[in-house]
Protein backbone atom coordinates (compact mmCIF):
# COMPACT_ATOMS: atom_id res chain seq x y z
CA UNK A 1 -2.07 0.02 19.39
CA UNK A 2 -4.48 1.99 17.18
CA UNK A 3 -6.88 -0.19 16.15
CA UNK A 4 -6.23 0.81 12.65
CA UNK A 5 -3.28 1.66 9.94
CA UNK A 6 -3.29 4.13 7.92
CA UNK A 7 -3.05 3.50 4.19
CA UNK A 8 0.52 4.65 3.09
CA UNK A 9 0.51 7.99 0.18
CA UNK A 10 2.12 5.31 -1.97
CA UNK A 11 -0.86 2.97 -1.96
CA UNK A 12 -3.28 4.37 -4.83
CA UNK A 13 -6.88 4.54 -3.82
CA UNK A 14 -9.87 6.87 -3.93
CA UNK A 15 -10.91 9.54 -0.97
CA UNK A 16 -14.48 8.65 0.75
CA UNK A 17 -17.42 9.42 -1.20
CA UNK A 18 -18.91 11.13 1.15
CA UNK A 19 -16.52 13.38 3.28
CA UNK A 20 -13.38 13.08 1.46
CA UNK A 21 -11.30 11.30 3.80
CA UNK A 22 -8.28 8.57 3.16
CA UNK A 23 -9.50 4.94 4.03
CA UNK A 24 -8.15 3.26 6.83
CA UNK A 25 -7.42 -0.83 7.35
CA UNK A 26 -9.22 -2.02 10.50
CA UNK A 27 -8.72 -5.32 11.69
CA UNK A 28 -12.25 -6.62 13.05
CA UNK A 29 -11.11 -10.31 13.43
CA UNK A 30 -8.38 -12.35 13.55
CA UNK A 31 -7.17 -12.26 9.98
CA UNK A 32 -10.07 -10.48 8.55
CA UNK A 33 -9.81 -6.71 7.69
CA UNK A 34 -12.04 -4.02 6.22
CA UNK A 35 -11.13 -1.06 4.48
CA UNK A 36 -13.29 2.32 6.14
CA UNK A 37 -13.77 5.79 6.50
CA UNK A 38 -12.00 7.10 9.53
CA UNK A 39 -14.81 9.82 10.02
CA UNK A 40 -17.81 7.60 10.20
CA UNK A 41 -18.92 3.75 10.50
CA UNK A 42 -21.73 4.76 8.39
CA UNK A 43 -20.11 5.17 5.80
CA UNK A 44 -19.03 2.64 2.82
CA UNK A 45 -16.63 0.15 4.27
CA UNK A 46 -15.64 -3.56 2.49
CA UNK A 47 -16.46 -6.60 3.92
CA UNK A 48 -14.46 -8.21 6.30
CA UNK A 49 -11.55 -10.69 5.01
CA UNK A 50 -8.59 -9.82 2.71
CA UNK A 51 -7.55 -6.13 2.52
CA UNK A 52 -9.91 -5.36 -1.14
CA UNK A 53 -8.76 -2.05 -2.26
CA UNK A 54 -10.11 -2.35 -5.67
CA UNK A 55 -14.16 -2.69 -4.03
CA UNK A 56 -13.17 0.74 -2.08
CA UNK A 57 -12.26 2.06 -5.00
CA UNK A 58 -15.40 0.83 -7.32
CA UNK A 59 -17.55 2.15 -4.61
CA UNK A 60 -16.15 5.36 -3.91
CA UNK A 61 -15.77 6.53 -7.32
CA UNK A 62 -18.50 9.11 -8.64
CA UNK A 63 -19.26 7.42 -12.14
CA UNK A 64 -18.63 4.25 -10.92
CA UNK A 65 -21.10 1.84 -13.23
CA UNK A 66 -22.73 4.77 -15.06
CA UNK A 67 -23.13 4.28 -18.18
CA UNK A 68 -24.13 7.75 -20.45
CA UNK A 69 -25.05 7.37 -23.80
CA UNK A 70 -24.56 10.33 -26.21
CA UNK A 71 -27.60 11.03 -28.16
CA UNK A 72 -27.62 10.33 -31.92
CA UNK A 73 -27.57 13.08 -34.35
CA UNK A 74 -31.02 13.44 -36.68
CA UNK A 75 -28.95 12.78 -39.83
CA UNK A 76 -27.31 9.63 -39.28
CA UNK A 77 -28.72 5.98 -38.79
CA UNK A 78 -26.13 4.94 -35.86
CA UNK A 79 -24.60 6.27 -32.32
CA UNK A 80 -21.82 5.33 -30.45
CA UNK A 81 -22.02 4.86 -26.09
CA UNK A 82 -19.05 5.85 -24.15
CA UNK A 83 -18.01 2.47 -23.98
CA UNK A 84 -17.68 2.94 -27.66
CA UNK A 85 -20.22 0.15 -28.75
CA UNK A 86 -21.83 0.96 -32.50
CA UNK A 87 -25.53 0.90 -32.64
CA UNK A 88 -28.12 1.23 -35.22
CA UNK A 89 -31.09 3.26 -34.34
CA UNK A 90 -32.96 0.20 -35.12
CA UNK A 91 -31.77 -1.71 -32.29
CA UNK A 92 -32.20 1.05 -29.85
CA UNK A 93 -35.03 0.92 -27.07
């Protein structure tokens, strides 16, 4: 056995941050899995337990808990975030 299995093409989920490679499932104790790079242990991996494809995901995803605001024109009294919120200028810090 390979110590691992490789994440089928059918299984949606982001490339490593870092080199670009697929994840991989590795078992590291009875019943407990993590999801890694296959190039390096250094790199992001989950922690062990269920097979949590959605935390590779959040942490291998560029803008991942970014939030960029877009600055407000000198003409009007409100902006709007990305995450299309509606402020007033007086409520900004």
């Amino acid at each position: 056995m390979r110590g691992y299995i490789t994440i089928p093409s059918s299984v949606s989920c982001a490339s490593c941050i870092y080199c670009g490679a697929r994840p991989i499932i590795s078992m590291v104790e009875i019943g407990e899995y993590i999801v890694k790079c296959p190039n390096s242990d250094s790199h992001y991996q989950t922690e062990p337990g269920l097979i949590d494809m959605d935390d590779w995901n959040l942490h291998n995803t560029v803008l991942a808990n970014r939030q960029v605001d877009v600055a407000p024109c000198p003409t009007t009294d409100h902006f709007f975030s990305l995450n299309g919120t509606i402020m007033t200028l007086e409520n900004i810090d």
